[in-house]
PDB file of N, CA and C in Angstrom:
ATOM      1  N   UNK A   1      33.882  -1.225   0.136  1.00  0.00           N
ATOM      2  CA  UNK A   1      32.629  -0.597  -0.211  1.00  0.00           C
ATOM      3  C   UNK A   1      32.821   0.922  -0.103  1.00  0.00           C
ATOM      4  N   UNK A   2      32.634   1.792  -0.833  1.00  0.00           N
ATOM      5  CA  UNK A   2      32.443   3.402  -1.306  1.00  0.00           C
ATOM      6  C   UNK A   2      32.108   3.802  -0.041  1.00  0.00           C
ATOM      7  N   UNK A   3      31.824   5.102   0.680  1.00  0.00           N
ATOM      8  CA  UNK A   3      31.587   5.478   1.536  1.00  0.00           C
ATOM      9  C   UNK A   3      30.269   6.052   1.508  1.00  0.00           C
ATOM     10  N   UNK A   4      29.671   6.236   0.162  1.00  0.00           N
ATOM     11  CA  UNK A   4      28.533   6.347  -0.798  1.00  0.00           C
ATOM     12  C   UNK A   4      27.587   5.480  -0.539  1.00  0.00           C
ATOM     13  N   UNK A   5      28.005   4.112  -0.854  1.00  0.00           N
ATOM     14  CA  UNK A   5      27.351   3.155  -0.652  1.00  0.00           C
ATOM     15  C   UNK A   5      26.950   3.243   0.839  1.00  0.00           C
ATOM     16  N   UNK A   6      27.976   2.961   1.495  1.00  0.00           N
ATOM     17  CA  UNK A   6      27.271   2.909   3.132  1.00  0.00           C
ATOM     18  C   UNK A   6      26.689   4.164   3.019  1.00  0.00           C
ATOM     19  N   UNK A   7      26.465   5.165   3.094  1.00  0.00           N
ATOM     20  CA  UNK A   7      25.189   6.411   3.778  1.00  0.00           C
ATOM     21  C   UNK A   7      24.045   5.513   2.473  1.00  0.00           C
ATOM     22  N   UNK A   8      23.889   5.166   1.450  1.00  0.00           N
ATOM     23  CA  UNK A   8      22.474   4.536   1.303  1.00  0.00           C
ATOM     24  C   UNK A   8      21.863   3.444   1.694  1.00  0.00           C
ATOM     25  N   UNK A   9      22.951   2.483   1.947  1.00  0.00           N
ATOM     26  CA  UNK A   9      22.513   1.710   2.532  1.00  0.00           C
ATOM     27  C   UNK A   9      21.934   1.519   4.219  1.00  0.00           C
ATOM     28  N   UNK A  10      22.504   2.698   4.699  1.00  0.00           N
ATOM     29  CA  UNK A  10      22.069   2.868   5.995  1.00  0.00           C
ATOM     30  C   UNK A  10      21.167   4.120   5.683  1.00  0.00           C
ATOM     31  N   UNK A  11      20.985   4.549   5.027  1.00  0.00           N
ATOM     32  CA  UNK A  11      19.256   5.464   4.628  1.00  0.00           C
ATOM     33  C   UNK A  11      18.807   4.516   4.395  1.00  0.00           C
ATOM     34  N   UNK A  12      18.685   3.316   3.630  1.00  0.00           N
ATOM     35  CA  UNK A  12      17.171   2.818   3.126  1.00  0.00           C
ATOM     36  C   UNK A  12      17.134   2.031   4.425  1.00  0.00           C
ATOM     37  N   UNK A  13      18.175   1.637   5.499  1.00  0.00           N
ATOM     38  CA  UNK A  13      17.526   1.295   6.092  1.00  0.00           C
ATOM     39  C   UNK A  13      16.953   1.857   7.426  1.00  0.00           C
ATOM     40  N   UNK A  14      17.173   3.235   7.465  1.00  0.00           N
ATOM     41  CA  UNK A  14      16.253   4.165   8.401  1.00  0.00           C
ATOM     42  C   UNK A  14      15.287   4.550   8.078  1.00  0.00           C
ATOM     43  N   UNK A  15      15.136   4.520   6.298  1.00  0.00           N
ATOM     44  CA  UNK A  15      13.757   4.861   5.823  1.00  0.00           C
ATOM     45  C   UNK A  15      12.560   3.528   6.242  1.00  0.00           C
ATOM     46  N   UNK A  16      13.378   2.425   5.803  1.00  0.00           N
ATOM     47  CA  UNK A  16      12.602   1.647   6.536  1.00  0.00           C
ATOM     48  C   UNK A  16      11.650   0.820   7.746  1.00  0.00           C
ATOM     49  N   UNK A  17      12.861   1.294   8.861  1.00  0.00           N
ATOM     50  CA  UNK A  17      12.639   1.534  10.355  1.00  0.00           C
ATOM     51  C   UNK A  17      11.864   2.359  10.755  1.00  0.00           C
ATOM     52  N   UNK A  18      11.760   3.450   9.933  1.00  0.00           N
ATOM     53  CA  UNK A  18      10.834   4.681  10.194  1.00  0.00           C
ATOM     54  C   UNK A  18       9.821   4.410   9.973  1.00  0.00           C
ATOM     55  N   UNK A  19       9.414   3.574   8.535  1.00  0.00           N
ATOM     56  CA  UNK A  19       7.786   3.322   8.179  1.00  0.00           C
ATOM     57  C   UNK A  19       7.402   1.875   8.776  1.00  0.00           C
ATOM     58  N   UNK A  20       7.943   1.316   9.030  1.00  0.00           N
ATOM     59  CA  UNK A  20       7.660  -0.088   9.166  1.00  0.00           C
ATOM     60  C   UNK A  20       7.169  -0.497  11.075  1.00  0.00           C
ATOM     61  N   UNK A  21       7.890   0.510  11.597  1.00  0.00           N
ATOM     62  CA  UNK A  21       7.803   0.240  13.447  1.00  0.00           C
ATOM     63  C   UNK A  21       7.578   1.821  13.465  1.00  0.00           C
ATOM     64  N   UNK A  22       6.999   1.445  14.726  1.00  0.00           N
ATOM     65  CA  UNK A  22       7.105   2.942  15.936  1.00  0.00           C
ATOM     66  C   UNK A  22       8.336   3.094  16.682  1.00  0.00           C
ATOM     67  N   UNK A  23       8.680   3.717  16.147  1.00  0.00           N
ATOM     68  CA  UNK A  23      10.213   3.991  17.005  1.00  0.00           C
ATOM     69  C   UNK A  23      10.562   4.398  18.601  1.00  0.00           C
ATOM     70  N   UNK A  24       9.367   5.077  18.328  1.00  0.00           N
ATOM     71  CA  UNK A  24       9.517   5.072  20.381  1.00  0.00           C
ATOM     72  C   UNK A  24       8.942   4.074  20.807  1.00  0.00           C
ATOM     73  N   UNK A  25       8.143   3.522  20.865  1.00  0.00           N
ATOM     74  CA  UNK A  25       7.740   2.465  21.145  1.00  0.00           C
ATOM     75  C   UNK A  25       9.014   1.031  21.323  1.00  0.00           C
ATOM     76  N   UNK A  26       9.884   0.526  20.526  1.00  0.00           N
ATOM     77  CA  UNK A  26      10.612  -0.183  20.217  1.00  0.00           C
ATOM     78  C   UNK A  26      10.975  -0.108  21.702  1.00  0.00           C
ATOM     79  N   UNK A  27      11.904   0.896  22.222  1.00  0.00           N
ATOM     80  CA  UNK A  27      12.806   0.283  23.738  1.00  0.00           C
ATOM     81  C   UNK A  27      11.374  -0.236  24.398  1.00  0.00           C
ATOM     82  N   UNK A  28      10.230   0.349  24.671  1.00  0.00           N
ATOM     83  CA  UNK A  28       9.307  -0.338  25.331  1.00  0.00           C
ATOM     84  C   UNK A  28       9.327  -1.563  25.173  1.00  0.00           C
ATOM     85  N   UNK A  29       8.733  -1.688  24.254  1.00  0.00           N
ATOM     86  CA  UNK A  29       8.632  -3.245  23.417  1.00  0.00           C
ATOM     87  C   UNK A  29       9.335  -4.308  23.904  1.00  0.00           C
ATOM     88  N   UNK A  30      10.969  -3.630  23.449  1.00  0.00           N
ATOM     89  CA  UNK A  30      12.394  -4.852  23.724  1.00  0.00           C
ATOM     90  C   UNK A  30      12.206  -5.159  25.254  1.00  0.00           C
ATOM     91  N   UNK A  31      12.255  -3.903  26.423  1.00  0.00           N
ATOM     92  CA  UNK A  31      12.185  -3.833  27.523  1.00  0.00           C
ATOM     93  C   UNK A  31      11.319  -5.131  28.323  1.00  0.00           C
ATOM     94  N   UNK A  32      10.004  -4.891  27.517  1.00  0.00           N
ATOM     95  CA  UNK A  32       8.830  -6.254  28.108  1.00  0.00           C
ATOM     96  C   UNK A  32       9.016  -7.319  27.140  1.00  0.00           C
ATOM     97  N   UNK A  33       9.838  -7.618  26.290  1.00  0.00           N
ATOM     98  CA  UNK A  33      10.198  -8.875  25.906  1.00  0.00           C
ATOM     99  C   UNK A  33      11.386  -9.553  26.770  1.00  0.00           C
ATOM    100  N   UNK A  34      12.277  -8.732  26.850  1.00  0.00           N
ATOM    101  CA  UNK A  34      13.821  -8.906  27.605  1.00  0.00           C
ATOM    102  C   UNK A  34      13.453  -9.189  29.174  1.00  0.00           C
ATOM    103  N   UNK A  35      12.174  -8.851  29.513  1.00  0.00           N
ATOM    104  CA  UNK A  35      11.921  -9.286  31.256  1.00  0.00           C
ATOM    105  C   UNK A  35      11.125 -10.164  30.996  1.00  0.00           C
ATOM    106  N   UNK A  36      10.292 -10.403  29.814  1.00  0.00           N
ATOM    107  CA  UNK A  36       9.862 -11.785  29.885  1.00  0.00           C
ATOM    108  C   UNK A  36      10.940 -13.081  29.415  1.00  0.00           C
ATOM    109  N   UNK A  37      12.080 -12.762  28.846  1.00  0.00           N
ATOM    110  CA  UNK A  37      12.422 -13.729  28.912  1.00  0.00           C
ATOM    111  C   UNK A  37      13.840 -14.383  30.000  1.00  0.00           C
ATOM    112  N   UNK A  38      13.484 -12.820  30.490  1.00  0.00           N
ATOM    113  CA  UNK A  38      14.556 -13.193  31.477  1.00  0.00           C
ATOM    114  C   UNK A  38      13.960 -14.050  32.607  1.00  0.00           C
ATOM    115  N   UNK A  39      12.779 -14.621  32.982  1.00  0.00           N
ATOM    116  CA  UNK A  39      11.660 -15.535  33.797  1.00  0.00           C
ATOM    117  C   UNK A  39      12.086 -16.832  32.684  1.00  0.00           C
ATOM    118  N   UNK A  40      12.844 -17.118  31.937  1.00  0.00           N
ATOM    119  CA  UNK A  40      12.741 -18.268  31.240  1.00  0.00           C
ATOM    120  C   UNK A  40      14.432 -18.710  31.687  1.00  0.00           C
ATOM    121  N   UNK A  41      14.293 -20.152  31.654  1.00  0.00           N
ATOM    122  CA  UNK A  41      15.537 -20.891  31.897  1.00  0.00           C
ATOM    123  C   UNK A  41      16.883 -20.509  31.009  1.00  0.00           C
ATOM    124  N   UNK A  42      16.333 -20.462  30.120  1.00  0.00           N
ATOM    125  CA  UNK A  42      17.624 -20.323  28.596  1.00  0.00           C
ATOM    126  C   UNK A  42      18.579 -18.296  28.912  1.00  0.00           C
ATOM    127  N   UNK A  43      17.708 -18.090  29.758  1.00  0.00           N
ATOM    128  CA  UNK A  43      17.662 -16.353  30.199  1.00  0.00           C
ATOM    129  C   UNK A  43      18.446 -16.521  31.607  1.00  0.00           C
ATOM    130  N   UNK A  44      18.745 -17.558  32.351  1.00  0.00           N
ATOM    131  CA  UNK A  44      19.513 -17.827  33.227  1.00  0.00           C
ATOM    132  C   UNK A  44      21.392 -18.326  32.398  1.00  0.00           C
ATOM    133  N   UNK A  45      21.637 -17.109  31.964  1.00  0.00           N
ATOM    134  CA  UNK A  45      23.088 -17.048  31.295  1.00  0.00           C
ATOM    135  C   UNK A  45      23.384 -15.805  31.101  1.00  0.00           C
ATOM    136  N   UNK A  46      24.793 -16.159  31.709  1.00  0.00           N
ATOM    137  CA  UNK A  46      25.252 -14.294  31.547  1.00  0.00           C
ATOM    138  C   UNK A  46      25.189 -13.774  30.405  1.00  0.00           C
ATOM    139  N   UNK A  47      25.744 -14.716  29.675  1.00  0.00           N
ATOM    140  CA  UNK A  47      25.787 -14.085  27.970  1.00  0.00           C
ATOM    141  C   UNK A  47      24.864 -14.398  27.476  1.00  0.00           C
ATOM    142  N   UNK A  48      23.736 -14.819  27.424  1.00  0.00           N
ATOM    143  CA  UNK A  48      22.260 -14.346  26.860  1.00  0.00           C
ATOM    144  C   UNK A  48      22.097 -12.884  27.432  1.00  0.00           C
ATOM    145  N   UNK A  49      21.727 -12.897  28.740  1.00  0.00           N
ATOM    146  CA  UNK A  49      21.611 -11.643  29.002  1.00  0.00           C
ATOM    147  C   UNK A  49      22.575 -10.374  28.491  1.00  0.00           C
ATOM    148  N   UNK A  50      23.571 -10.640  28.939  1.00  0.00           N
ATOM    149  CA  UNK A  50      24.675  -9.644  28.569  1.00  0.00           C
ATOM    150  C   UNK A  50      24.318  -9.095  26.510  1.00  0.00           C
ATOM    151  N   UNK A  51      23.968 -10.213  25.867  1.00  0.00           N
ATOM    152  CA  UNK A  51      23.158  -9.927  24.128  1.00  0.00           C
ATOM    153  C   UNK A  51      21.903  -8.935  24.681  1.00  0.00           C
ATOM    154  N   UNK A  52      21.017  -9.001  25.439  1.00  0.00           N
ATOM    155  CA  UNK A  52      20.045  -8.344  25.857  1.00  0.00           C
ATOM    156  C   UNK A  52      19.717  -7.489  25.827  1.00  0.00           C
ATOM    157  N   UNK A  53      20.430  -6.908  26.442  1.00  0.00           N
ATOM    158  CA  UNK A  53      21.367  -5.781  27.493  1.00  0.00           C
ATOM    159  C   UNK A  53      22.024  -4.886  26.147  1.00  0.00           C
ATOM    160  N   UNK A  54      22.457  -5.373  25.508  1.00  0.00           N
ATOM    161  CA  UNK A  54      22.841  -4.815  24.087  1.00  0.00           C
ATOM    162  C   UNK A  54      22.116  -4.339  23.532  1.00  0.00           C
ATOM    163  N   UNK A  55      20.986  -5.350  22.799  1.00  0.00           N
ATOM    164  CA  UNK A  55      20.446  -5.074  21.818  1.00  0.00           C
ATOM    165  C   UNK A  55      18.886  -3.828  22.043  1.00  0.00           C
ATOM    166  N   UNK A  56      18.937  -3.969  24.044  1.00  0.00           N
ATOM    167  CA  UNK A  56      18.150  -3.120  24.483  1.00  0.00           C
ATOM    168  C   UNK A  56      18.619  -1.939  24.001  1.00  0.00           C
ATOM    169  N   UNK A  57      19.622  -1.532  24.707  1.00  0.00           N
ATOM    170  CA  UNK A  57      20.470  -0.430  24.306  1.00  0.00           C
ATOM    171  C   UNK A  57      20.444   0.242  22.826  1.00  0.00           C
ATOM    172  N   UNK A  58      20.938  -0.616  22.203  1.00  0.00           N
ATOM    173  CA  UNK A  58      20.993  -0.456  20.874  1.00  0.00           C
ATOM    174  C   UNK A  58      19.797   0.187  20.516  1.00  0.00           C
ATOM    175  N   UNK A  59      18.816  -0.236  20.643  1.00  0.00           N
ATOM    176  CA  UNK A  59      16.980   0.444  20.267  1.00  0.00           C
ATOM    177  C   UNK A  59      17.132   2.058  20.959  1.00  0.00           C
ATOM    178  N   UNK A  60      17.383   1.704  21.816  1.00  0.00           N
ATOM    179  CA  UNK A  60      17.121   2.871  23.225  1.00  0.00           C
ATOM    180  C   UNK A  60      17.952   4.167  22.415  1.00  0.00           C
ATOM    181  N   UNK A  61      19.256   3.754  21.915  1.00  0.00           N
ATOM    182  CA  UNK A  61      19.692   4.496  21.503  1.00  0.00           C
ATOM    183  C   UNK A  61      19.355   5.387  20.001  1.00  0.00           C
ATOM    184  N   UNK A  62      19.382   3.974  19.261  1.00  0.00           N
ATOM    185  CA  UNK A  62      18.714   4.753  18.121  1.00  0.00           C
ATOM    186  C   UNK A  62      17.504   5.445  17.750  1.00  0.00           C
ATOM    187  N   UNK A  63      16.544   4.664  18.854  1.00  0.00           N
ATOM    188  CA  UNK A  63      15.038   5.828  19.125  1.00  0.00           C
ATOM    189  C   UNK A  63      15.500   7.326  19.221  1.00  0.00           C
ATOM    190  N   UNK A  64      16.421   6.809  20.286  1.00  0.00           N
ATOM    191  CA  UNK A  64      16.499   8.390  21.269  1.00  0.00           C
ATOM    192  C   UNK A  64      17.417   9.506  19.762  1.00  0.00           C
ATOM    193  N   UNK A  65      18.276   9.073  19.053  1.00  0.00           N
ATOM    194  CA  UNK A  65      18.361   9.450  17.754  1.00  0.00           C
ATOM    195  C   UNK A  65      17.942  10.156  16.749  1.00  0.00           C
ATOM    196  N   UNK A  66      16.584   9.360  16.679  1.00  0.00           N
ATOM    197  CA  UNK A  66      15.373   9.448  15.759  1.00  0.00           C
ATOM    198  C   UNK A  66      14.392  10.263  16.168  1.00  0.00           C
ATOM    199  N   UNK A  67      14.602  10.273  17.299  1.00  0.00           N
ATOM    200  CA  UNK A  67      13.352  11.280  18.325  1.00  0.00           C
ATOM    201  C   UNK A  67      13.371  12.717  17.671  1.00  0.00           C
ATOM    202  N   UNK A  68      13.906  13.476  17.350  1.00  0.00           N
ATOM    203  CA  UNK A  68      13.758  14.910  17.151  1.00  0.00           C
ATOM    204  C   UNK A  68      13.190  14.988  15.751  1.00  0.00           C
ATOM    205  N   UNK A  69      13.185  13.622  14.951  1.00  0.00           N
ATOM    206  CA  UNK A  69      12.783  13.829  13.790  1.00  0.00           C
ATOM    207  C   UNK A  69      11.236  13.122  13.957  1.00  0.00           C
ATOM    208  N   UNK A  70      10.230  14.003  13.144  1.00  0.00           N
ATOM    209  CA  UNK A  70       9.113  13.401  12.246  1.00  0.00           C
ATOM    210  C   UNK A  70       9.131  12.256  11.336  1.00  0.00           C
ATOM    211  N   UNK A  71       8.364  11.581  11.143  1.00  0.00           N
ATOM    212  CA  UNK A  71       8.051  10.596   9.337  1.00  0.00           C
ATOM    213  C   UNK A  71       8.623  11.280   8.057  1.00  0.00           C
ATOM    214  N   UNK A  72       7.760  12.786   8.410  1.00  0.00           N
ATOM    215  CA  UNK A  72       7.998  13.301   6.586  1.00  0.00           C
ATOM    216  C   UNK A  72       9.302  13.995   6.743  1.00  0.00           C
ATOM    217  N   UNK A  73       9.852  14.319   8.042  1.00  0.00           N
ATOM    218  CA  UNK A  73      11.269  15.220   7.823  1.00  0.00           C
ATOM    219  C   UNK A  73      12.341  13.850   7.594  1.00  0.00           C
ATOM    220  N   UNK A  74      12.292  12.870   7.451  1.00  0.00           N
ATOM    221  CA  UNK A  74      13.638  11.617   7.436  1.00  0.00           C
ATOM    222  C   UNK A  74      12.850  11.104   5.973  1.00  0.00           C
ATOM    223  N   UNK A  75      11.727  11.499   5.690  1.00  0.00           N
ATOM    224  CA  UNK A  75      11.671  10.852   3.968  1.00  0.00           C
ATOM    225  C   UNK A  75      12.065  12.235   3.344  1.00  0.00           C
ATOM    226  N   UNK A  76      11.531  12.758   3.790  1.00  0.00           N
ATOM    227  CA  UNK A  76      12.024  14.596   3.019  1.00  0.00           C
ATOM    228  C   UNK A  76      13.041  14.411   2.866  1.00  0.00           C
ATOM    229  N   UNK A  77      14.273  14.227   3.642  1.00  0.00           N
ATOM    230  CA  UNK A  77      15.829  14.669   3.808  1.00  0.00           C
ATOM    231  C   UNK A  77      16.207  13.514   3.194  1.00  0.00           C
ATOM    232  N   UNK A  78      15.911  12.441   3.029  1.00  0.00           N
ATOM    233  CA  UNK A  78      16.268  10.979   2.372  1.00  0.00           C
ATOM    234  C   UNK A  78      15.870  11.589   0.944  1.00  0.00           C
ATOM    235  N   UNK A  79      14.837  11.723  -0.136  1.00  0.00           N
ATOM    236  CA  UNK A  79      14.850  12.320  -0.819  1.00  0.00           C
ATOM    237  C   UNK A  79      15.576  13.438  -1.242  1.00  0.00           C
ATOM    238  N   UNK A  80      15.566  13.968  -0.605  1.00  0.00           N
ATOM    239  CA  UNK A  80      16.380  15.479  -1.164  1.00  0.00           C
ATOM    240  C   UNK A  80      17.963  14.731  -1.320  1.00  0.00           C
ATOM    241  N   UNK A  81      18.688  14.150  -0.596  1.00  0.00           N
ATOM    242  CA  UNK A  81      20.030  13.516  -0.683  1.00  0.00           C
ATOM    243  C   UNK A  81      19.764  12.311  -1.996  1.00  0.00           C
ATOM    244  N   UNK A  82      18.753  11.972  -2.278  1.00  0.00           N
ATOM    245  CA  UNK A  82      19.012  11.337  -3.521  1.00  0.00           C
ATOM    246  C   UNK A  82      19.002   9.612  -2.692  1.00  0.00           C
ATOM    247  N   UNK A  83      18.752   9.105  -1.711  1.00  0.00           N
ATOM    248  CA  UNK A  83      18.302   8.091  -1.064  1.00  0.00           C
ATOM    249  C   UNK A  83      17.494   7.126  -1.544  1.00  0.00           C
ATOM    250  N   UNK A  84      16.531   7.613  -1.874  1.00  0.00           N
ATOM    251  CA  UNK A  84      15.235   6.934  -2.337  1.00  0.00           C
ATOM    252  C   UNK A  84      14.583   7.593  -3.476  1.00  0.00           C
TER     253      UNK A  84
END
């Protein structure tokens, strides 16, 4: 795959993430899902948890990412690059 291809395909899908969820919000979110299900039996496994633990991260990180930007400055700059 072009190297082209991947930066649009990973714009449309930050454009999407952007309009579709609250982005700070998200680690919250994962945070009180991931302790509720860690009170559940199937959540008594390292490697469930240890996926968890990841995919927490993963949010945490890409919020924290996304944080310096606005709505209209990541559709602005997606536009102007020819994105969308």
């Amino acid at each position: 795959m072009p190297s082209q291809d991947v930066m649009t395909a990973v714009a449309h899908f930050i454009s999407e993430v952007q309009f579709e969820y609250e982005l700070k919000e998200l680690p919250n979110e994962m945070q009180e899902i991931g302790n509720l299900l860690l009170e559940t039996p199937q959540a008594n496994d390292l490697h469930v948890r240890e996926k968890m633990l990841r995919c927490q991260k993963f949010i945490k990180d890409f919020s924290k990412l996304m944080d310096p930007f606005s709505t209209h400055e990541v559709e602005t700059a997606l536009k102007q690059n020819g994105y969308v």
